[in-house]
C-alpha atoms as a PDB file:
ATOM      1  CA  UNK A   1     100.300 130.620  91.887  1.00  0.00           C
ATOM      2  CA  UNK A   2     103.835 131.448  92.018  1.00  0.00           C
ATOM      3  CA  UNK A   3     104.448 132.327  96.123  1.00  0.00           C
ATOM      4  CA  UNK A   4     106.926 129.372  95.902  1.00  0.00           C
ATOM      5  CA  UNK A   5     109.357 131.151  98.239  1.00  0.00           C
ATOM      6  CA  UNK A   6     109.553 133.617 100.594  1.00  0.00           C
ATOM      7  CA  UNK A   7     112.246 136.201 101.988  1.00  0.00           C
ATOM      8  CA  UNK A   8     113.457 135.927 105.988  1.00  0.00           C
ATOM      9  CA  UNK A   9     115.883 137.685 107.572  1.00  0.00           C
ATOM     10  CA  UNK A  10     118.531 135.043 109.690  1.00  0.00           C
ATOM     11  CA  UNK A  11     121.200 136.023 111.908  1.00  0.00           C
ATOM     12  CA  UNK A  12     123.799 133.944 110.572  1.00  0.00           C
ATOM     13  CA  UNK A  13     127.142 132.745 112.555  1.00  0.00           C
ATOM     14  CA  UNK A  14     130.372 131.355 110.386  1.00  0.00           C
ATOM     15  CA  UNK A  15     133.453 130.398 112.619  1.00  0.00           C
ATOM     16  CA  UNK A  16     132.182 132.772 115.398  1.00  0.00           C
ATOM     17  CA  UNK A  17     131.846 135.306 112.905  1.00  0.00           C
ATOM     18  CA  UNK A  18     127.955 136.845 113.345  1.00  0.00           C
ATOM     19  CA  UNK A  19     125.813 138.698 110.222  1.00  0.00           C
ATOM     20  CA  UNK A  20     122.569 139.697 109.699  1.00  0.00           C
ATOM     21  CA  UNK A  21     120.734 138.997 105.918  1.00  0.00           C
ATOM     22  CA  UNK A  22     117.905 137.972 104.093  1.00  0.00           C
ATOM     23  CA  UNK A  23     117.384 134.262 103.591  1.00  0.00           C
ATOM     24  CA  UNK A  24     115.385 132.408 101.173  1.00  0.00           C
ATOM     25  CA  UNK A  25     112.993 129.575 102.079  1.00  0.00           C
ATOM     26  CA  UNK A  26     110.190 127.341 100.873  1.00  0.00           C
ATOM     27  CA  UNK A  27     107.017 128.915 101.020  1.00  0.00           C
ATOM     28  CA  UNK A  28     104.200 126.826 103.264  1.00  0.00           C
ATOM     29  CA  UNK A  29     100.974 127.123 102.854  1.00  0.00           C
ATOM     30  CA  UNK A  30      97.114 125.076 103.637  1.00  0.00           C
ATOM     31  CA  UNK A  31      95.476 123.619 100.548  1.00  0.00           C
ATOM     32  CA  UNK A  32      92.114 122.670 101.103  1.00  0.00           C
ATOM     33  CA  UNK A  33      90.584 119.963  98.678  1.00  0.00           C
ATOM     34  CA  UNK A  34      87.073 120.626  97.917  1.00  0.00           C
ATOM     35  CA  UNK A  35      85.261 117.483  96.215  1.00  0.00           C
ATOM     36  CA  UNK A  36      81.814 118.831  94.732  1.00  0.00           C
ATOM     37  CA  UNK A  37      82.140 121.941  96.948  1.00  0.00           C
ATOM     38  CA  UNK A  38      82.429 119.909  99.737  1.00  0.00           C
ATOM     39  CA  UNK A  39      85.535 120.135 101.947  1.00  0.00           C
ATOM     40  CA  UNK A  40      87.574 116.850 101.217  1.00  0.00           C
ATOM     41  CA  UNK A  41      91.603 117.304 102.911  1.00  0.00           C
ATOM     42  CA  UNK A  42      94.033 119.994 103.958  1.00  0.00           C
ATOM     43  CA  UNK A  43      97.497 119.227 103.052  1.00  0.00           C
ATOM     44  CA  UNK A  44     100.336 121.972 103.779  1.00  0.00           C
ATOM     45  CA  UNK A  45     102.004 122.455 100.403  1.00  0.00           C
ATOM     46  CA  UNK A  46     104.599 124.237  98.367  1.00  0.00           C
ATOM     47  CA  UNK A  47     102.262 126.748  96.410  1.00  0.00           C
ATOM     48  CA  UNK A  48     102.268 125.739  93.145  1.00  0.00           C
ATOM     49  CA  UNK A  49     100.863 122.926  90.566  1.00  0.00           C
ATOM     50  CA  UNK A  50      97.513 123.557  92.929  1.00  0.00           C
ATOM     51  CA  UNK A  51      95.236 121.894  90.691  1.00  0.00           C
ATOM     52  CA  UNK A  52      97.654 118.969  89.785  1.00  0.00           C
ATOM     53  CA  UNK A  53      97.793 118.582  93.204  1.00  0.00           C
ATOM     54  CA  UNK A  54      94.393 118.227  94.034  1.00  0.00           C
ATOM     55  CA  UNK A  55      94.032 116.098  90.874  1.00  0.00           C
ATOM     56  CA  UNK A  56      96.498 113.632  91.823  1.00  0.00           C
ATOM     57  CA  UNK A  57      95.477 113.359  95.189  1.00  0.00           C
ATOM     58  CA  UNK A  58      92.194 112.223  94.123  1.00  0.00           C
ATOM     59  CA  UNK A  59      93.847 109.655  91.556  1.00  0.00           C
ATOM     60  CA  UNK A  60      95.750 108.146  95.279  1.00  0.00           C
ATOM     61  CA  UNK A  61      91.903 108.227  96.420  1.00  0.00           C
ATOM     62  CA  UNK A  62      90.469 106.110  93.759  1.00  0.00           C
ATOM     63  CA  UNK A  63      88.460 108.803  92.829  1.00  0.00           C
ATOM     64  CA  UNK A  64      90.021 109.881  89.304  1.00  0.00           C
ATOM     65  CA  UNK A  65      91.073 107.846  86.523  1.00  0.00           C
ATOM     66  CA  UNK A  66      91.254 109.627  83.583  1.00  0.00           C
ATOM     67  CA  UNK A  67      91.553 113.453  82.624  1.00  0.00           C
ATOM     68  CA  UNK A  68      87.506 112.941  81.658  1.00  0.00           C
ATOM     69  CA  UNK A  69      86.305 112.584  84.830  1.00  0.00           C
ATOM     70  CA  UNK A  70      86.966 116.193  86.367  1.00  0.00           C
ATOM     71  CA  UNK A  71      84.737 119.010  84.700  1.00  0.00           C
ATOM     72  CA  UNK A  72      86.675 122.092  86.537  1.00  0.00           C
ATOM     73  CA  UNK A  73      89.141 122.374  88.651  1.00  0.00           C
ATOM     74  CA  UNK A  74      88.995 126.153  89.950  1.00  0.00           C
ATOM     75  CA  UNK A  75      90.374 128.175  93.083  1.00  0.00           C
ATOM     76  CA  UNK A  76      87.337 129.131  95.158  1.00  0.00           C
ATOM     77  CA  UNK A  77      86.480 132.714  95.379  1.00  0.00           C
ATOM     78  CA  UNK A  78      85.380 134.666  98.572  1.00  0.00           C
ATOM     79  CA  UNK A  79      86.993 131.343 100.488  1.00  0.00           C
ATOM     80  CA  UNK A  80      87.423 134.267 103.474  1.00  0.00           C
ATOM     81  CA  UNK A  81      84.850 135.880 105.278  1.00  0.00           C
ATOM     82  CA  UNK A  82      85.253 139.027 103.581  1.00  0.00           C
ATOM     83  CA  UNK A  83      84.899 137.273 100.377  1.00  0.00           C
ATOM     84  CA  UNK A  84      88.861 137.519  99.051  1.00  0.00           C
ATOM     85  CA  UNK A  85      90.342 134.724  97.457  1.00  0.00           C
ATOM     86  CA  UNK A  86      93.277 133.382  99.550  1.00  0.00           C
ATOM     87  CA  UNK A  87      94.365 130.653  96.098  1.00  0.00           C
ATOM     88  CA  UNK A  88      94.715 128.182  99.250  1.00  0.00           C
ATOM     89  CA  UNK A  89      91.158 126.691  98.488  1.00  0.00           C
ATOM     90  CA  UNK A  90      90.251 124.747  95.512  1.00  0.00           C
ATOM     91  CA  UNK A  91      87.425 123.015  94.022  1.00  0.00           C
ATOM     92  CA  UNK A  92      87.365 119.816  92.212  1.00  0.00           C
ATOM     93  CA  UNK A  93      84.155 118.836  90.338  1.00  0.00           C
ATOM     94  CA  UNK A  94      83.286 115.834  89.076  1.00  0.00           C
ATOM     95  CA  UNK A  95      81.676 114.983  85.500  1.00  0.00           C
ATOM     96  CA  UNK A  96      78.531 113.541  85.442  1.00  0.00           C
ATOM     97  CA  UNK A  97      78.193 110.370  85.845  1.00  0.00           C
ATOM     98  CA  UNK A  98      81.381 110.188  87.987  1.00  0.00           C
ATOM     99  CA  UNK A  99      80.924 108.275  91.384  1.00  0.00           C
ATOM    100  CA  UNK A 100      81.154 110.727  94.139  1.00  0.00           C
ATOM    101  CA  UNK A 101      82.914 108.780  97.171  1.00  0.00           C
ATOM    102  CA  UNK A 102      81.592 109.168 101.049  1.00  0.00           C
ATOM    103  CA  UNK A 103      83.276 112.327 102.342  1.00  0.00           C
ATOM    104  CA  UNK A 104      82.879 111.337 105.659  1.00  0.00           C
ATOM    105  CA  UNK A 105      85.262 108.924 105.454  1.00  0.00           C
ATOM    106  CA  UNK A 106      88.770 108.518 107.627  1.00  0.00           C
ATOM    107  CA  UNK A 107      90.712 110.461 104.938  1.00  0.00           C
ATOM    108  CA  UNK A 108      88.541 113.351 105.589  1.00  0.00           C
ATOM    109  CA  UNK A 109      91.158 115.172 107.913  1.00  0.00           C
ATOM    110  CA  UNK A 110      93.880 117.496 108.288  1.00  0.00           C
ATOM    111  CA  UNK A 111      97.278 115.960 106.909  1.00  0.00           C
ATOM    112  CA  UNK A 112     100.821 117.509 107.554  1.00  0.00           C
ATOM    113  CA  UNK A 113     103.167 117.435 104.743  1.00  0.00           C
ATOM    114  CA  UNK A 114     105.090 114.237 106.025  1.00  0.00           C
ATOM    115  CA  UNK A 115     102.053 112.003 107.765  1.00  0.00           C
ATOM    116  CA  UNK A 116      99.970 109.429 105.707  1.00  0.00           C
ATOM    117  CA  UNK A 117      97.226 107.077 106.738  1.00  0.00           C
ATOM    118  CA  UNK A 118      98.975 103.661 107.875  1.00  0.00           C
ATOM    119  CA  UNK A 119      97.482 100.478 109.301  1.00  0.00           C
ATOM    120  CA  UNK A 120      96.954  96.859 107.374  1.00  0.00           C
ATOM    121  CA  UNK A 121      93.647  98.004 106.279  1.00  0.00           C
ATOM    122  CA  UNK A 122      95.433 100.071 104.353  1.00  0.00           C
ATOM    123  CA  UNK A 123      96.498  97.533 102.365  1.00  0.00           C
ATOM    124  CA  UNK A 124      93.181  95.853 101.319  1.00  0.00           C
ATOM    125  CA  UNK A 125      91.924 100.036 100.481  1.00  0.00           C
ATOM    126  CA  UNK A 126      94.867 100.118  97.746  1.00  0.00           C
ATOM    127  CA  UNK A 127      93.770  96.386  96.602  1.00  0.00           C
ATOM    128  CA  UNK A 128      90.330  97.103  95.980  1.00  0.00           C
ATOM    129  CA  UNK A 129      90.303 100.919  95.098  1.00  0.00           C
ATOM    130  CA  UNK A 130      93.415 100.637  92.142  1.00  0.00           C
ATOM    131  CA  UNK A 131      92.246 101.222  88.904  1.00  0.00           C
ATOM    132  CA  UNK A 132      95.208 100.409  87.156  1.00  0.00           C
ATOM    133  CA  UNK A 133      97.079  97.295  88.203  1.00  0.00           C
ATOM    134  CA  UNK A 134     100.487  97.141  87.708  1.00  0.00           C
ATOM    135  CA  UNK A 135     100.894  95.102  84.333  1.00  0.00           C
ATOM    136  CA  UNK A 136     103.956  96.340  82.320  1.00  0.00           C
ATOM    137  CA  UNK A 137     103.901  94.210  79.698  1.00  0.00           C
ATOM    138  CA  UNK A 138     106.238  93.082  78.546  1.00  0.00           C
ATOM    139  CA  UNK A 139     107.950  94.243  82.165  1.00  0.00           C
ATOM    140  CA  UNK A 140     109.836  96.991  82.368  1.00  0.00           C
ATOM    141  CA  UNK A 141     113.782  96.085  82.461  1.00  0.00           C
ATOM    142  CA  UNK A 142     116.120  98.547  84.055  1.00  0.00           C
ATOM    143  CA  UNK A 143     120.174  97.800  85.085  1.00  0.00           C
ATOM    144  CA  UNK A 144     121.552  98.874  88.260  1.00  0.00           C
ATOM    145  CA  UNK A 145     123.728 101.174  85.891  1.00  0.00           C
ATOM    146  CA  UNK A 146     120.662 103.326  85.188  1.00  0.00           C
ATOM    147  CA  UNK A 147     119.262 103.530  88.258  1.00  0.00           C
ATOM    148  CA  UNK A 148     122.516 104.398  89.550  1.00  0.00           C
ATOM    149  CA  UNK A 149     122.724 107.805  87.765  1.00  0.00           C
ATOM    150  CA  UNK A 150     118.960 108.769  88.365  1.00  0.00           C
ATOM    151  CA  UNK A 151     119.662 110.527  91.880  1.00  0.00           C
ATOM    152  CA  UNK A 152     121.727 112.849  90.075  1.00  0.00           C
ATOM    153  CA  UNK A 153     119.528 113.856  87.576  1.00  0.00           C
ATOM    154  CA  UNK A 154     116.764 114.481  90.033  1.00  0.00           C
ATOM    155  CA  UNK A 155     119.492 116.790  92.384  1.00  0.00           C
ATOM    156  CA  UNK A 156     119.874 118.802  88.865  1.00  0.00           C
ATOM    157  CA  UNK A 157     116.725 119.652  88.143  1.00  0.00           C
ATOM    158  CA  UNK A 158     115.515 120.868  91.411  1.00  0.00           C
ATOM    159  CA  UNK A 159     115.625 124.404  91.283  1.00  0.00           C
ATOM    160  CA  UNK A 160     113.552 125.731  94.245  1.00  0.00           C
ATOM    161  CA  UNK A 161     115.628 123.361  96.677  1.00  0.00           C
ATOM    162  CA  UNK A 162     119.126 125.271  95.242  1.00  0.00           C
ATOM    163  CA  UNK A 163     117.825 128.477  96.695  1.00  0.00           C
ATOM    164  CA  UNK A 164     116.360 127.220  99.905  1.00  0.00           C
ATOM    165  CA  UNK A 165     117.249 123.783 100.755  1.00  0.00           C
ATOM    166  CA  UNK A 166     114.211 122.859 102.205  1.00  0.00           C
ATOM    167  CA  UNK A 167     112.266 120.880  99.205  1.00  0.00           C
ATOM    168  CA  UNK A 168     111.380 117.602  98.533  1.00  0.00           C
ATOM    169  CA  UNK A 169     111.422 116.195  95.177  1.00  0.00           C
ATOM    170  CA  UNK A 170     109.608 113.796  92.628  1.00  0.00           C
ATOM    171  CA  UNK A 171     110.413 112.756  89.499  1.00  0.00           C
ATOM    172  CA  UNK A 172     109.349 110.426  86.210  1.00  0.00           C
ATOM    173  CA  UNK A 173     111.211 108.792  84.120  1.00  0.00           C
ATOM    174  CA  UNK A 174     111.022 106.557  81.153  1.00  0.00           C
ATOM    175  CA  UNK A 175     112.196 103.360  81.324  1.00  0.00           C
ATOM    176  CA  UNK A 176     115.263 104.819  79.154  1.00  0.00           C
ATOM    177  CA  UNK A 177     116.094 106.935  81.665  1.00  0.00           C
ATOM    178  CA  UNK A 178     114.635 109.678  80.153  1.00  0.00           C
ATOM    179  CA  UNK A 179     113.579 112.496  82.649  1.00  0.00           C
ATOM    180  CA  UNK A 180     109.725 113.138  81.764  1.00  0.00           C
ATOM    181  CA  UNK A 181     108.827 115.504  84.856  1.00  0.00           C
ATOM    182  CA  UNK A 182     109.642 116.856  88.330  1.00  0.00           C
ATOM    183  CA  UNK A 183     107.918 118.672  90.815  1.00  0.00           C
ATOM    184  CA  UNK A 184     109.433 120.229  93.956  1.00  0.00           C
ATOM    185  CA  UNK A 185     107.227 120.607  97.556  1.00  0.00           C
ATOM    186  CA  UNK A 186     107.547 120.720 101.440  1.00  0.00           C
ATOM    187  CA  UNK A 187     105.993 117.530 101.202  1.00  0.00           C
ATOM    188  CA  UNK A 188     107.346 114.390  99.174  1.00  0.00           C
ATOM    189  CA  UNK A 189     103.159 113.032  99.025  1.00  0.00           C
ATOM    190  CA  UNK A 190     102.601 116.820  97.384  1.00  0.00           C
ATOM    191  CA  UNK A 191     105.718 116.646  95.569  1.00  0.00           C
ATOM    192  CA  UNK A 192     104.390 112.686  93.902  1.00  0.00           C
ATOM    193  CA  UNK A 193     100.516 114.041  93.386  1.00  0.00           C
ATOM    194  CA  UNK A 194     101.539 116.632  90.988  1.00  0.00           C
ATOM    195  CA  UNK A 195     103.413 114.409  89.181  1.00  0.00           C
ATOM    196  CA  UNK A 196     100.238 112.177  88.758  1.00  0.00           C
ATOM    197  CA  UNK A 197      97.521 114.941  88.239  1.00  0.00           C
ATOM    198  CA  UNK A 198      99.847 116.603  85.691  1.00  0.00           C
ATOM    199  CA  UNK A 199     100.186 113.025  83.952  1.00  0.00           C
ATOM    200  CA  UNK A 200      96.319 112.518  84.764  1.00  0.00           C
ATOM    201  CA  UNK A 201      95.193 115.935  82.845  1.00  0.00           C
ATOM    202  CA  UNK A 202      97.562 115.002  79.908  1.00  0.00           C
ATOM    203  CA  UNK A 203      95.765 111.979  79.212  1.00  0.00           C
ATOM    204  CA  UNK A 204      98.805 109.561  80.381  1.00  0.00           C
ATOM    205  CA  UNK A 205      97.729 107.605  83.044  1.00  0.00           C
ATOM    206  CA  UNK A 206      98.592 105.038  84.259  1.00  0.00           C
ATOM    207  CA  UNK A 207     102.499 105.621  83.918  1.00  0.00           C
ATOM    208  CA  UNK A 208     102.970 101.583  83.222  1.00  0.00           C
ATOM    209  CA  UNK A 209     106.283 102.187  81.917  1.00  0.00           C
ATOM    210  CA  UNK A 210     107.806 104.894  84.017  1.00  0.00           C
ATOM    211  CA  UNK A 211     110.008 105.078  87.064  1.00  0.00           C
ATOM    212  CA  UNK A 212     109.104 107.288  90.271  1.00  0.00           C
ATOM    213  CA  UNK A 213     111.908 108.254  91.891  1.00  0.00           C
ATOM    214  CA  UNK A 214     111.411 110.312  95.296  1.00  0.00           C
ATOM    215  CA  UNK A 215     113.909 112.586  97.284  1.00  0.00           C
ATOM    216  CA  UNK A 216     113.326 110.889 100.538  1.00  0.00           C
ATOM    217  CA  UNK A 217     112.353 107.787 101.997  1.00  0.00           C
ATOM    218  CA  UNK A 218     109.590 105.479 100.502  1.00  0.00           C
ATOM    219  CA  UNK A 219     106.831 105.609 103.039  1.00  0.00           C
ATOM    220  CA  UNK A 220     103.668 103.378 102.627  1.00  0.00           C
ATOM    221  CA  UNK A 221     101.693 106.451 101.257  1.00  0.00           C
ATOM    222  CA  UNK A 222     104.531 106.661  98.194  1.00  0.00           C
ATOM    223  CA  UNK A 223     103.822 103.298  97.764  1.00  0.00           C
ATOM    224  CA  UNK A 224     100.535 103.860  97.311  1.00  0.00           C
ATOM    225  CA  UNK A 225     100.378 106.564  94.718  1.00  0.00           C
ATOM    226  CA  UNK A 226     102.741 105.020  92.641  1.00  0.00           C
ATOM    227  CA  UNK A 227     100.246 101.859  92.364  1.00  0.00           C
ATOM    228  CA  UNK A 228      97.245 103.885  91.891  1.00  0.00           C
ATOM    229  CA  UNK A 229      98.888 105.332  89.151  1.00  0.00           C
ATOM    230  CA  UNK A 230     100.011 102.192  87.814  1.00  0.00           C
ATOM    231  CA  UNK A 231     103.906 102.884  88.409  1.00  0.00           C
ATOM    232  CA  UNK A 232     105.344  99.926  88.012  1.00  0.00           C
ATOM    233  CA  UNK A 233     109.259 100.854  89.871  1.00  0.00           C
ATOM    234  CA  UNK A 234     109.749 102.874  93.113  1.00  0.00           C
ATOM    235  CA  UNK A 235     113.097 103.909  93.738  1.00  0.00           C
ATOM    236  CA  UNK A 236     114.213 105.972  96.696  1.00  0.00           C
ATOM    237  CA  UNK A 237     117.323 107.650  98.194  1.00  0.00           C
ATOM    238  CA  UNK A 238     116.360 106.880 101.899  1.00  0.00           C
ATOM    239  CA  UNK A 239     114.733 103.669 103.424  1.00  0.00           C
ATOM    240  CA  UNK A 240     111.417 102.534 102.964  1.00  0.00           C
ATOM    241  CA  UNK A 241     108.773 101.798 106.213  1.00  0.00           C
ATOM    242  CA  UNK A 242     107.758  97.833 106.476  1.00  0.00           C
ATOM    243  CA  UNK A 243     104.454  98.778 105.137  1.00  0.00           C
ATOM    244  CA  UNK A 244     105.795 100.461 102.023  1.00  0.00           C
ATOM    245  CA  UNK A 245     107.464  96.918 101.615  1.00  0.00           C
ATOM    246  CA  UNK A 246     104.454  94.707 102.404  1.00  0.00           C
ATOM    247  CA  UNK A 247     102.343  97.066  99.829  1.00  0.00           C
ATOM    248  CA  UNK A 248     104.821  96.237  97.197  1.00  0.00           C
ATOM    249  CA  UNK A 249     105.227  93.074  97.916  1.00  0.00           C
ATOM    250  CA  UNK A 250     101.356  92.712  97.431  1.00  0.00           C
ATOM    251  CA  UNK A 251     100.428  94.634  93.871  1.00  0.00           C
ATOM    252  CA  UNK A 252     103.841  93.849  92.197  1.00  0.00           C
ATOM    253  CA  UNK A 253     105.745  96.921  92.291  1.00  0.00           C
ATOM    254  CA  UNK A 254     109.628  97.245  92.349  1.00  0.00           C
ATOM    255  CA  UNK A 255     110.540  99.263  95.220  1.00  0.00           C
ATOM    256  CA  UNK A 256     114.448  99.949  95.326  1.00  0.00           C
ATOM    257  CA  UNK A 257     115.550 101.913  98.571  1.00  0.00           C
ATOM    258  CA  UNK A 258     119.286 103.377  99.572  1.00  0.00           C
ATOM    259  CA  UNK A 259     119.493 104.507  96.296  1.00  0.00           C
ATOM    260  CA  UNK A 260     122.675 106.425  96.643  1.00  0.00           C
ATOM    261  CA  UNK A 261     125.393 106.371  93.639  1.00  0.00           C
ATOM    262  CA  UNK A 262     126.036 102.712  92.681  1.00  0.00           C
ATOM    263  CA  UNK A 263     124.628 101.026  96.000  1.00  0.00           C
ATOM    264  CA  UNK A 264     120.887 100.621  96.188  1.00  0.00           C
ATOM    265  CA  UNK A 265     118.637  97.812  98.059  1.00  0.00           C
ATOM    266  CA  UNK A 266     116.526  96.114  95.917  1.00  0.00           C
ATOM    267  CA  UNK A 267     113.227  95.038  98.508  1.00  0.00           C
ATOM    268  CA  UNK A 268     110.900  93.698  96.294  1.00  0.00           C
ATOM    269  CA  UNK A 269     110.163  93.550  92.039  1.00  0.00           C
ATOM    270  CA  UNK A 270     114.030  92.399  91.588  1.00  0.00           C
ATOM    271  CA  UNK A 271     112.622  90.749  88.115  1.00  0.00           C
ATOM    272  CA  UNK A 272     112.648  94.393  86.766  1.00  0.00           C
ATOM    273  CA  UNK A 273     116.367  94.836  87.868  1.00  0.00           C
ATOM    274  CA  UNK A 274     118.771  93.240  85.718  1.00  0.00           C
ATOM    275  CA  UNK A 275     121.179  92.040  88.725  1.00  0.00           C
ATOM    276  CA  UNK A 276     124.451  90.730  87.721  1.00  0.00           C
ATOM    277  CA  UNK A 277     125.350  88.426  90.379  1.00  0.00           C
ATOM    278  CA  UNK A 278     123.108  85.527  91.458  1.00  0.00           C
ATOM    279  CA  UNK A 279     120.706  85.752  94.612  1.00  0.00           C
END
């Protein structure tokens, strides 16, 4: 659905100078996950990509691995009371055969669009729920050079966050530095899951020879969806969280953080990065 932004008016004060006009901003909106019909997550979201969301959220759950294992992916009808269809619920089902996982479990609650489930355990879930371990073979090899300009590409193609400001951003590239997709959202975990359930329902996954490159900081949850997806480079233009770190550090990924023109902090994966200087 295309409610991607939304029309405010702001009282607006330049140099002590005071006006009244419309403003654009981001649209907001609950997403509820169904799994089977059953009610799975809420995530607030950027409307928009719905189903790639939903499908990529399940590849960060372990519970998708290829575009064959979904048989629908619809918008639920009469999701209100009086039967109308809000496009804020959707269903995911499963094909046969497909291993439905325990809905009961801790990720069965209400997210925001900037929280994520942390904690060590976290780290053995992502160990023993990948499908795709991180084996770019022969490993991907990116310079510092074309890394550099990636940031800028990203700020290019973001075309909600011109008119509002307020967007995250995700993005794939090729190891070339080719830009293969971007997707815009209030939240940078939205913004990464509808990269992967776009790649997912193309047949592409896992991306073992593509670059994530996020808006924000690298969080542990980033981390995590880039290595159920089988990313094997995480670059972002803010810091990453210790976990993030410890997660990379763990399956192999290259996670690059301060990403910012030709300065960037290389935290773990520096065999991928063809570094000039000896360290």
């Amino acid at each position: 659905m295309g409610r991607v932004t939304e029309r405010r008016r702001v009282i607006r004060v330049r140099d002590g100078v005071v006006t009244a006009r419309p403003d654009t901003l981001v649209a907001e909106e609950p997403l509820e996950i169904r799994l089977n019909g059953k009610p799975l997550a809420i995530t607030m979201r950027t409307p928009g990509d719905d189903f790639a969301l939903a499908a990529g959220f399940l590849v960060s759950e372990g519970v998708l691995a290829a575009a064959d294992d979904v048989q629908s992916i619809v918008y639920c009808a009469g999701a209100t009371a009086d039967g109308a269809n809000t496009y804020n619920v959707v269903d995911v089902k499963l094909a046969p055969g497909v291993p439905v996982p325990d809905i009961t479990l801790e990720r069965n609650v209400y997210t925001t669009s900037s929280c994520g489930l942390c904690g060590k355990a976290s780290l053995d879930a992502v160990r023993t729920t990948a499908r795709f371990p991180i084996a770019d073979t022969p490993p991907v090899r990116l310079t510092p050079e074309l890394l550099a300009g990636l940031p800028d590409r990203l700020r290019a193609a973001q075309e909600v966050f011109d008119r509002t400001g307020g967007l995250h951003a995700a993005a794939l590239f090729s190891e070339a530095g080719e830009l293969l997709d971007v997707r815009e959202d209030v939240g940078r975990h939205n913004a990464v899951d509808k990269l992967v359930g776009r790649a997912l329902r193309d047949g592409r996954l896992p991306l073992s020879r593509a670059v994530l490159l996020v808006s924000g900081r690298a969080s542990f949850e980033l981390a995590q969806k880039a290595v159920m997806a089988g990313i094997p480079v995480l670059a972002a233009v803010s810091a990453p969280s210790s976990l993030a770190v410890d997660l990379a550090a763990e399956t192999g990924l290259t996670l690059v953080g301060f990403l910012r023109g030709p300065n960037m902090n290389v935290y773990t994966g520096d065999e991928r990065i063809a570094l000039h200087s000896g360290v």
